[in-house]
Each structure stands twice: as C-alpha cells, then as structure tokens.
PDB file of N, CA and C in Angstrom:
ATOM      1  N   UNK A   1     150.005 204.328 130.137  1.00  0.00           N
ATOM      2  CA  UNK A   1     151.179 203.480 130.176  1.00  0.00           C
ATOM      3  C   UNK A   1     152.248 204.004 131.117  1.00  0.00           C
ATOM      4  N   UNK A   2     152.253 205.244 131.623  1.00  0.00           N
ATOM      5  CA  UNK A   2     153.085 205.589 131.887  1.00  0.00           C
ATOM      6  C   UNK A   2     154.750 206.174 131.851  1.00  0.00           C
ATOM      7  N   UNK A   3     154.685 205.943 130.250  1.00  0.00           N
ATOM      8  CA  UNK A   3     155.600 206.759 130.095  1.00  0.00           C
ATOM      9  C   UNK A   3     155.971 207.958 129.823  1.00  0.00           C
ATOM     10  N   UNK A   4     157.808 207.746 129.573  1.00  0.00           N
ATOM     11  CA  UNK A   4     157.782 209.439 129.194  1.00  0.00           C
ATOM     12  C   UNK A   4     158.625 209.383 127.446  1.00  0.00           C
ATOM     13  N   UNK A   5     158.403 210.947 126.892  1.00  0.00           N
ATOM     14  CA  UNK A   5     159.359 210.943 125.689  1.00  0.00           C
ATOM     15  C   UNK A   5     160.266 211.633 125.930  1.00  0.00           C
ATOM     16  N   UNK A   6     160.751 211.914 125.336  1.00  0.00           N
ATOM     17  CA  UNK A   6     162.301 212.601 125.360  1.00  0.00           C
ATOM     18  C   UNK A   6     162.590 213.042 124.034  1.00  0.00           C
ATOM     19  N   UNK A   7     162.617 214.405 123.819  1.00  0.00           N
ATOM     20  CA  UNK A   7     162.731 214.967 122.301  1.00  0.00           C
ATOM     21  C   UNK A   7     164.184 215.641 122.162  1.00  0.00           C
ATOM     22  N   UNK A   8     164.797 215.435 121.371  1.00  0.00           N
ATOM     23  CA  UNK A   8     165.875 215.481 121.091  1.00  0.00           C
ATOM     24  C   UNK A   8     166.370 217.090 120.355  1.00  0.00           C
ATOM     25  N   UNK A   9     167.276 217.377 119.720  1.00  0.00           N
ATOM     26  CA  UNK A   9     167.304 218.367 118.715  1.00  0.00           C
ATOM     27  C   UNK A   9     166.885 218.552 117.268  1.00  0.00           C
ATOM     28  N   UNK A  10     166.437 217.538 116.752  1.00  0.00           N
ATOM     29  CA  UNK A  10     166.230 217.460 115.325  1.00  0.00           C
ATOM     30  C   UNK A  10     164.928 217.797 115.715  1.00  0.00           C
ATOM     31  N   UNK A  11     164.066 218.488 116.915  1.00  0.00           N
ATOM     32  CA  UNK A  11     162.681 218.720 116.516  1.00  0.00           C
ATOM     33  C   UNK A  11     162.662 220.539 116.186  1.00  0.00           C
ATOM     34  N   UNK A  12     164.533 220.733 116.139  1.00  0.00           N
ATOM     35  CA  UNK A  12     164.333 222.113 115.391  1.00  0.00           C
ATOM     36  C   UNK A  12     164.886 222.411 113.974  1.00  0.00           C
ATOM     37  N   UNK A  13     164.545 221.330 113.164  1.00  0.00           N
ATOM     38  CA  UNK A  13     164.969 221.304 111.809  1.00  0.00           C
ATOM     39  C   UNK A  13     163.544 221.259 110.920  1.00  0.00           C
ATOM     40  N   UNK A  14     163.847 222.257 109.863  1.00  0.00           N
ATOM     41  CA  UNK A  14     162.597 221.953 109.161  1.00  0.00           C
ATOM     42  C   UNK A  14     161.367 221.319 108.949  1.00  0.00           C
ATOM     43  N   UNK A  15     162.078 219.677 108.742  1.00  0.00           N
ATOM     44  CA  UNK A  15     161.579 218.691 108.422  1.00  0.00           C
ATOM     45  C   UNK A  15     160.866 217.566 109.629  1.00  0.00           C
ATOM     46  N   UNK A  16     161.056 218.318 110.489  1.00  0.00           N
ATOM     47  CA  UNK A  16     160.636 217.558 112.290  1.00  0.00           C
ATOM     48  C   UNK A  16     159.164 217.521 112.299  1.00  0.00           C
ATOM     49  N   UNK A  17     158.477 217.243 110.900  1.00  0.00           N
ATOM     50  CA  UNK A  17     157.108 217.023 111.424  1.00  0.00           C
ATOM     51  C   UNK A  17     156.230 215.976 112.284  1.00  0.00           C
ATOM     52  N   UNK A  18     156.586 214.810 112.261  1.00  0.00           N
ATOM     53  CA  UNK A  18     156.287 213.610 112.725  1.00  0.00           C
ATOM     54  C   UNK A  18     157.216 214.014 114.174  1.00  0.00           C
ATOM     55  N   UNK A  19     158.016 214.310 115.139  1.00  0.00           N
ATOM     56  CA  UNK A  19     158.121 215.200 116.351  1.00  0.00           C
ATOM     57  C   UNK A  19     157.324 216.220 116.689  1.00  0.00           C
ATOM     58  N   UNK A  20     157.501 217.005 115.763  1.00  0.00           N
ATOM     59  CA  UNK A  20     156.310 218.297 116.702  1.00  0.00           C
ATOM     60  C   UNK A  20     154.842 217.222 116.351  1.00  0.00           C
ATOM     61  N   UNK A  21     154.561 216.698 115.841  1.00  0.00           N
ATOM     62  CA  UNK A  21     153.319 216.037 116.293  1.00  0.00           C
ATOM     63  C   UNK A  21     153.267 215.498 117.444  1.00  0.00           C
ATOM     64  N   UNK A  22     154.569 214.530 117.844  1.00  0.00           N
ATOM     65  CA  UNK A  22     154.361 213.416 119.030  1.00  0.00           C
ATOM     66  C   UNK A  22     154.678 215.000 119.913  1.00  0.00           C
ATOM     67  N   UNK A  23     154.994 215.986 120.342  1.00  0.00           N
ATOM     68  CA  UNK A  23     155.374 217.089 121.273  1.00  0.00           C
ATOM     69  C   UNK A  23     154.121 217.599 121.330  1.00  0.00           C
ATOM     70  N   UNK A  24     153.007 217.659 120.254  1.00  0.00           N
ATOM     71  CA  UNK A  24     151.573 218.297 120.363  1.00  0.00           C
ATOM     72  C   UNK A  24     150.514 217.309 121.131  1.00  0.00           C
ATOM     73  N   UNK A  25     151.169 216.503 121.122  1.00  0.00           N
ATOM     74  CA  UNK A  25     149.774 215.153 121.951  1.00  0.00           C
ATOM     75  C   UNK A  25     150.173 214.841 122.980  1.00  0.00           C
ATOM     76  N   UNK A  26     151.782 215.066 123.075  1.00  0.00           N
ATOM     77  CA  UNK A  26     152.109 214.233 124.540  1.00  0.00           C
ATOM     78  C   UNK A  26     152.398 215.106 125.836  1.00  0.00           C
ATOM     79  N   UNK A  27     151.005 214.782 127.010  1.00  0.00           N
ATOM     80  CA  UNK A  27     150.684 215.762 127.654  1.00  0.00           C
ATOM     81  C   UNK A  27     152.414 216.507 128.199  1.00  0.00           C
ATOM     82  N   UNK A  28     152.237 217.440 128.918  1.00  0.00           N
ATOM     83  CA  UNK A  28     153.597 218.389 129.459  1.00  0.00           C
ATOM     84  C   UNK A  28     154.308 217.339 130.176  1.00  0.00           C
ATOM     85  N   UNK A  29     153.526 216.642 131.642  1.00  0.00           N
ATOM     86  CA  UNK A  29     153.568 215.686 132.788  1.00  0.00           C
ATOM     87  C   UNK A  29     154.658 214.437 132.105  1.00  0.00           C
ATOM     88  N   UNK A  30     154.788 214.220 131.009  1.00  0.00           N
ATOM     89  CA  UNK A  30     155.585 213.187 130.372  1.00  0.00           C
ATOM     90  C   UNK A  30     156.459 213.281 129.238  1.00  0.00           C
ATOM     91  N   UNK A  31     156.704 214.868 129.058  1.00  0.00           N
ATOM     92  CA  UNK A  31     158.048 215.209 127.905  1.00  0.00           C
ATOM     93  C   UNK A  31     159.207 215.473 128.893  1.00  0.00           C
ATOM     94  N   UNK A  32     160.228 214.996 128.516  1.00  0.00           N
ATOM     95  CA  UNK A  32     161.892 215.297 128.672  1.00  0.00           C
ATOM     96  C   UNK A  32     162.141 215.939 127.432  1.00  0.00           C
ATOM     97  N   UNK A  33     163.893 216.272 127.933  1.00  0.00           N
ATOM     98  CA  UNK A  33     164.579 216.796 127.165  1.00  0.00           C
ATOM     99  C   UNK A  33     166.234 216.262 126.936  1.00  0.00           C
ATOM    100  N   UNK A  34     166.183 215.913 125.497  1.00  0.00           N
ATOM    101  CA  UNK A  34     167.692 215.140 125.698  1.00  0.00           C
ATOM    102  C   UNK A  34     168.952 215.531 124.841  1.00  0.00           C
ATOM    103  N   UNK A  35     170.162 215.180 124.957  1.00  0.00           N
ATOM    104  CA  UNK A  35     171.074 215.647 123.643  1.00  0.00           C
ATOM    105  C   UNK A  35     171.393 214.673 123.153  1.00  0.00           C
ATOM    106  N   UNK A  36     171.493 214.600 121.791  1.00  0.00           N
ATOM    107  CA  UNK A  36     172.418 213.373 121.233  1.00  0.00           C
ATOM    108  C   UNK A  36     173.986 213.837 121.247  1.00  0.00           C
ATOM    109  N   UNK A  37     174.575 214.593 121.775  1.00  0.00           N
ATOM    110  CA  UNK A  37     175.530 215.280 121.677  1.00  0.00           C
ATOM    111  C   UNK A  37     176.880 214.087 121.939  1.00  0.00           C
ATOM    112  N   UNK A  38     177.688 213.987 120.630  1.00  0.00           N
ATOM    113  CA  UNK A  38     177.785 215.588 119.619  1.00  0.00           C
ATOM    114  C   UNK A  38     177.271 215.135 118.534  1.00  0.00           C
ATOM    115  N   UNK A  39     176.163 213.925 118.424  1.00  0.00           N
ATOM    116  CA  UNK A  39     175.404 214.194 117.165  1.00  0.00           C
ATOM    117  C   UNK A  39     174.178 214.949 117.242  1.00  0.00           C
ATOM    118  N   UNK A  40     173.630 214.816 116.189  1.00  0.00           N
ATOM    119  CA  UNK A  40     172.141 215.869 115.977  1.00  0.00           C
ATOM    120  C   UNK A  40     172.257 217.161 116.650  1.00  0.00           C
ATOM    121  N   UNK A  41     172.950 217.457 116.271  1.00  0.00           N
ATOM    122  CA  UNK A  41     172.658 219.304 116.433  1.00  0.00           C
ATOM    123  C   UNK A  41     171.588 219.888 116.406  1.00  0.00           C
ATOM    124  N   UNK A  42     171.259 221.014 117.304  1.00  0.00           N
ATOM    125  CA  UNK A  42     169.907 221.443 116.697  1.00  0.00           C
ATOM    126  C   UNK A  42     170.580 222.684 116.878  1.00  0.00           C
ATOM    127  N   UNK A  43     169.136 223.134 115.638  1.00  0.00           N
ATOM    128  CA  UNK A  43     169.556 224.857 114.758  1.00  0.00           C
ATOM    129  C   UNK A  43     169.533 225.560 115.772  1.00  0.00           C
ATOM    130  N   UNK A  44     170.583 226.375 115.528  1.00  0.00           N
ATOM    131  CA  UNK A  44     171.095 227.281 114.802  1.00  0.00           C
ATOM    132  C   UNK A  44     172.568 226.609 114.541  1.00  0.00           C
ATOM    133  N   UNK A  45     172.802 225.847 115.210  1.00  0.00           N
ATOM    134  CA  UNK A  45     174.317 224.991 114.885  1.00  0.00           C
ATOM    135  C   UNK A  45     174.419 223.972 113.697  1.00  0.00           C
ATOM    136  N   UNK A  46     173.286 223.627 113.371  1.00  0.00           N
ATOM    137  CA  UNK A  46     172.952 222.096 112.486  1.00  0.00           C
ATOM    138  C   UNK A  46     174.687 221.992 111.784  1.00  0.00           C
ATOM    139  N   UNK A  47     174.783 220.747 111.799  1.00  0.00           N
ATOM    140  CA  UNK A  47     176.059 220.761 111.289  1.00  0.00           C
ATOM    141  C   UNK A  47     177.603 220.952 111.531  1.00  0.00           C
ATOM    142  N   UNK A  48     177.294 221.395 113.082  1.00  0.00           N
ATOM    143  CA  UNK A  48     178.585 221.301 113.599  1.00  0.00           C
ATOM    144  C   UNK A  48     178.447 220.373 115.093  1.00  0.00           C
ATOM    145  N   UNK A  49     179.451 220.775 115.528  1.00  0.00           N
ATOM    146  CA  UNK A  49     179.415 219.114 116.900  1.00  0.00           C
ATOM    147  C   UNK A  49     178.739 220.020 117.773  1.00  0.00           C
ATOM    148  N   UNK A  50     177.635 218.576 118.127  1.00  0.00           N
ATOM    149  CA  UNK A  50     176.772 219.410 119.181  1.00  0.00           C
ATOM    150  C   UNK A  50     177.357 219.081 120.821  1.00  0.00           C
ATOM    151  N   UNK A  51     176.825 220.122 121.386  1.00  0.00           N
ATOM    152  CA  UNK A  51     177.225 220.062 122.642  1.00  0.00           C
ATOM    153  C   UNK A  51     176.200 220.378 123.737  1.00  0.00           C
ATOM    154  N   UNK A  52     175.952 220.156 125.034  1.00  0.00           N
ATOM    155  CA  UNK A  52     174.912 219.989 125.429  1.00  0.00           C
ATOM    156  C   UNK A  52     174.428 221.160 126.354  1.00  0.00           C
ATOM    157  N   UNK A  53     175.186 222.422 126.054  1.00  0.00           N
ATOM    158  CA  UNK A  53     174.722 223.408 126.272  1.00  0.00           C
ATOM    159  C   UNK A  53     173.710 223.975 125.267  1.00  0.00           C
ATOM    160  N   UNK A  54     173.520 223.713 123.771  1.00  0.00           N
ATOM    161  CA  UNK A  54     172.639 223.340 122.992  1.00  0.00           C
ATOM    162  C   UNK A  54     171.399 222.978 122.969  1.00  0.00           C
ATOM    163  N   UNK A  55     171.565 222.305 124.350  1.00  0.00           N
ATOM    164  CA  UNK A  55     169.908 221.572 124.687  1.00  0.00           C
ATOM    165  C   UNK A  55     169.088 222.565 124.803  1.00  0.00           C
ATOM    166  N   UNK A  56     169.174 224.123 124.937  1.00  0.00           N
ATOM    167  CA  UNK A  56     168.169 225.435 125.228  1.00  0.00           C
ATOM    168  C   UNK A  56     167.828 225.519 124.078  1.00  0.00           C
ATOM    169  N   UNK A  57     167.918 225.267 122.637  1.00  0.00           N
ATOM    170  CA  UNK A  57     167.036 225.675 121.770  1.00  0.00           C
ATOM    171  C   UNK A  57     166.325 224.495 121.628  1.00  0.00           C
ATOM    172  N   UNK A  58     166.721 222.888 121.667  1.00  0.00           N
ATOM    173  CA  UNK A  58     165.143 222.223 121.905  1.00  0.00           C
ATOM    174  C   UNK A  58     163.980 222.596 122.844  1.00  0.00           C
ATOM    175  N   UNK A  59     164.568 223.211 124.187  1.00  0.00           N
ATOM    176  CA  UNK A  59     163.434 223.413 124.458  1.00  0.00           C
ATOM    177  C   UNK A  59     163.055 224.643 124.222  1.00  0.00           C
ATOM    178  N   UNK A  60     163.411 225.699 123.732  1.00  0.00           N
ATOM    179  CA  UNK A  60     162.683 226.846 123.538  1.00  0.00           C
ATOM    180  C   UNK A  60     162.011 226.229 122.086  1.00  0.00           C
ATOM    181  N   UNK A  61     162.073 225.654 121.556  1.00  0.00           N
ATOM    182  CA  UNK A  61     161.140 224.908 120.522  1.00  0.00           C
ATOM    183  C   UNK A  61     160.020 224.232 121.146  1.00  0.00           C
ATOM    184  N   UNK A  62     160.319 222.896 121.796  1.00  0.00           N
ATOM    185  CA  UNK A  62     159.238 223.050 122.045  1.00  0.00           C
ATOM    186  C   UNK A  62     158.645 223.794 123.385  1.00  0.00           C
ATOM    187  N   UNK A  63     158.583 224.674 123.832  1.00  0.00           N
ATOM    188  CA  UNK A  63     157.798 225.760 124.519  1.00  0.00           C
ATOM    189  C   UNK A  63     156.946 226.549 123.821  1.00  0.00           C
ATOM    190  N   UNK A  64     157.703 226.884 122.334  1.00  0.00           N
ATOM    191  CA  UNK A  64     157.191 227.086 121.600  1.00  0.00           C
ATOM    192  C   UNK A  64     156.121 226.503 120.956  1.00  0.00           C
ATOM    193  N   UNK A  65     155.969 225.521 120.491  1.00  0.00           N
ATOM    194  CA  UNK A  65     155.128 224.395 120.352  1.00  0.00           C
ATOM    195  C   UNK A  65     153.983 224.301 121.314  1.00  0.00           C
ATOM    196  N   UNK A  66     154.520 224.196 122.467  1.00  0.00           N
ATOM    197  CA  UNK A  66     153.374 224.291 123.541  1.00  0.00           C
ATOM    198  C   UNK A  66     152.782 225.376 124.066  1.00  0.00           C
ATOM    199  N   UNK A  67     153.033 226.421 123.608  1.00  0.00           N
ATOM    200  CA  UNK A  67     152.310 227.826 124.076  1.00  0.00           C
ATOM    201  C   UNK A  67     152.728 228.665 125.322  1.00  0.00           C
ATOM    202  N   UNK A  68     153.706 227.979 125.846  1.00  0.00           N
ATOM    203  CA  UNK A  68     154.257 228.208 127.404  1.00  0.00           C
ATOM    204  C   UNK A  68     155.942 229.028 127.167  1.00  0.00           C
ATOM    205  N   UNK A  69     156.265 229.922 128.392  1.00  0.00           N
ATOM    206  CA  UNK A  69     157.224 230.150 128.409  1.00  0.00           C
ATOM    207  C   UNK A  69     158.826 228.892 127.963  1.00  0.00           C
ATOM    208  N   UNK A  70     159.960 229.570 127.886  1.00  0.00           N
ATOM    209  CA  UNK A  70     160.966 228.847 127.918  1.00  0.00           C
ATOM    210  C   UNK A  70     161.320 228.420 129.337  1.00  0.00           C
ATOM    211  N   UNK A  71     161.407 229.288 129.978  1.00  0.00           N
ATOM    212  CA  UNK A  71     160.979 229.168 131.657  1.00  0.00           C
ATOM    213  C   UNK A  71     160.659 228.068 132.040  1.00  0.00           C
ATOM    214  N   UNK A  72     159.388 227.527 131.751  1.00  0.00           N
ATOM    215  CA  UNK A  72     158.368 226.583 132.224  1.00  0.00           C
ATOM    216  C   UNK A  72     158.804 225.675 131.546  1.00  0.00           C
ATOM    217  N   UNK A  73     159.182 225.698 130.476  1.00  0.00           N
ATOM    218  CA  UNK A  73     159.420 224.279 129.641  1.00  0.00           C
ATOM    219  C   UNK A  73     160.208 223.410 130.875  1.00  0.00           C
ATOM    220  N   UNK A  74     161.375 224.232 130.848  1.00  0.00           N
ATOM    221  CA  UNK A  74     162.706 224.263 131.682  1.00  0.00           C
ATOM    222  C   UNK A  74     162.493 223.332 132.793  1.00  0.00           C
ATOM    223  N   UNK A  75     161.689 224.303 133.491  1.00  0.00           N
ATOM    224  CA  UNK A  75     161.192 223.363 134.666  1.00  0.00           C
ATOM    225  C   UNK A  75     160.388 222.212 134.631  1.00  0.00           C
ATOM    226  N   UNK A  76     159.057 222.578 134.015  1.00  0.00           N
ATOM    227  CA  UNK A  76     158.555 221.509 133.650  1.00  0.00           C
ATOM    228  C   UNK A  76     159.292 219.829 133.454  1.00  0.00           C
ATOM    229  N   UNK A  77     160.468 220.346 132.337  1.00  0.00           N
ATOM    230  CA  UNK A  77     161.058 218.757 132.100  1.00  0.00           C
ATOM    231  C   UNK A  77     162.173 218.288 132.961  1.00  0.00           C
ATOM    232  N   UNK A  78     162.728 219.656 133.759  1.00  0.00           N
ATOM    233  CA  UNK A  78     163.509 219.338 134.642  1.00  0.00           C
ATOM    234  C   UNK A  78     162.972 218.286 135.904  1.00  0.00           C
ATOM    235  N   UNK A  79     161.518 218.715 136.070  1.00  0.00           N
ATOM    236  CA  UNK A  79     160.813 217.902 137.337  1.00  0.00           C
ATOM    237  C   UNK A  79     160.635 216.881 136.441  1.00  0.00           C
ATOM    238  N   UNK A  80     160.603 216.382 135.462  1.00  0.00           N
ATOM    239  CA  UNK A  80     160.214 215.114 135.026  1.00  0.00           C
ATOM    240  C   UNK A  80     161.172 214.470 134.750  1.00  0.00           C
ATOM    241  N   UNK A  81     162.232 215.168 134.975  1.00  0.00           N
ATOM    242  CA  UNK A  81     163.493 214.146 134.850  1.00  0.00           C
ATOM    243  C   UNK A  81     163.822 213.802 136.579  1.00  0.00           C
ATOM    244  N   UNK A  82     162.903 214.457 137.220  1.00  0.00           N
ATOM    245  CA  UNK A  82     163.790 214.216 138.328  1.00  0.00           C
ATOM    246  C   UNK A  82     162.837 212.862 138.893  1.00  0.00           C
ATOM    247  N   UNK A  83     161.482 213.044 138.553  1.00  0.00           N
ATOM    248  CA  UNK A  83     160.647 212.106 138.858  1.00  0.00           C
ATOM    249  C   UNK A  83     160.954 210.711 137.991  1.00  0.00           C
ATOM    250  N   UNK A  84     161.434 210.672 137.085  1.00  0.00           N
ATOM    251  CA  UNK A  84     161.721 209.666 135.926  1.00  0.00           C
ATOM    252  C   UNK A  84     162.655 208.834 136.110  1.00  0.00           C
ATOM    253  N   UNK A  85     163.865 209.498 137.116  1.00  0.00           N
ATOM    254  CA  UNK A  85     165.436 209.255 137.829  1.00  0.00           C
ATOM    255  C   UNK A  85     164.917 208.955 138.955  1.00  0.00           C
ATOM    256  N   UNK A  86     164.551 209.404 139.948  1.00  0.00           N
ATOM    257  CA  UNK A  86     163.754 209.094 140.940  1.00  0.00           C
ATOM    258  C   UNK A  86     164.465 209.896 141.528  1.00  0.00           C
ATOM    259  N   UNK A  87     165.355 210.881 141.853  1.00  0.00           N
ATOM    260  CA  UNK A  87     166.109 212.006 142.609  1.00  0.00           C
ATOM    261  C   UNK A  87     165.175 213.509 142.818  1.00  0.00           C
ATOM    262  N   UNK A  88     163.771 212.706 143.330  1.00  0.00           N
ATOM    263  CA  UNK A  88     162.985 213.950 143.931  1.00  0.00           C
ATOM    264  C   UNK A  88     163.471 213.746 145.785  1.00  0.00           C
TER     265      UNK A  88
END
C-alpha cells in the first residue's frame, strides 16, 4: 500500500501492547516518529506536559523493539520522514 506509521509516545507505557505489535511487523522502510506534544507523554515523564524534545525515548523504544541501535532508529525515521515530506 505504501504507507507509513508513525508511533507516538504511549508505545512507552506499560500497556502499549497492540503498538509494539504494529512496531514488530511494520518493516523499518515505513515507521516514523511523532509527538502528540503536550499530550501523551512518554515515560519517564508520563504525566506531565510533553514536549518534543521527548520524542528520544519513543524512539529509543522502539530501537529497542527492533534490535537496532538508537542511532539507526534516528536515522532510519529521519530518512522516512524526509521521503514521506518529499524534502530529499
């Protein structure tokens, strides 16, 4: 189909099972990374106003998730945002 997802911060809360699933199937080539900021915080903040310097522990989650550096995540979704925007 061609699309992409975009995982937010709530895929570092406990209860994010139905996310880390869609983050385990959906190849690297088509995950982003987004903030709801200043809602959905993700942990270690949960609960206070999020801000979108914040966005580094979704992806060190899922990097985590995916077996790959934080590094790579980084880049990884950075090029897919750039391909997605079209500002390659």
């Amino acid at each position: 189909l061609g699309a992409y997802i975009s995982i937010a911060g709530p895929i570092t809360y406990k209860n994010a099972r139905k996310t880390i699933e869609v983050v385990d199937v959906v190849p690297l080539d088509r995950l982003m990374i987004e903030t709801d900021a200043p809602y959905l915080t993700p942990e270690p903040y949960r609960g206070k106003r999020n801000e979108p310097m914040f966005v580094k522990h979704t992806c060190q989650k899922m990097a985590m998730l995916k077996g790959i550096s934080y590094e790579e995540m980084a880049k990884i979704t950075l090029d897919n945002a750039k391909t997605f925007f079209k500002i390659i």
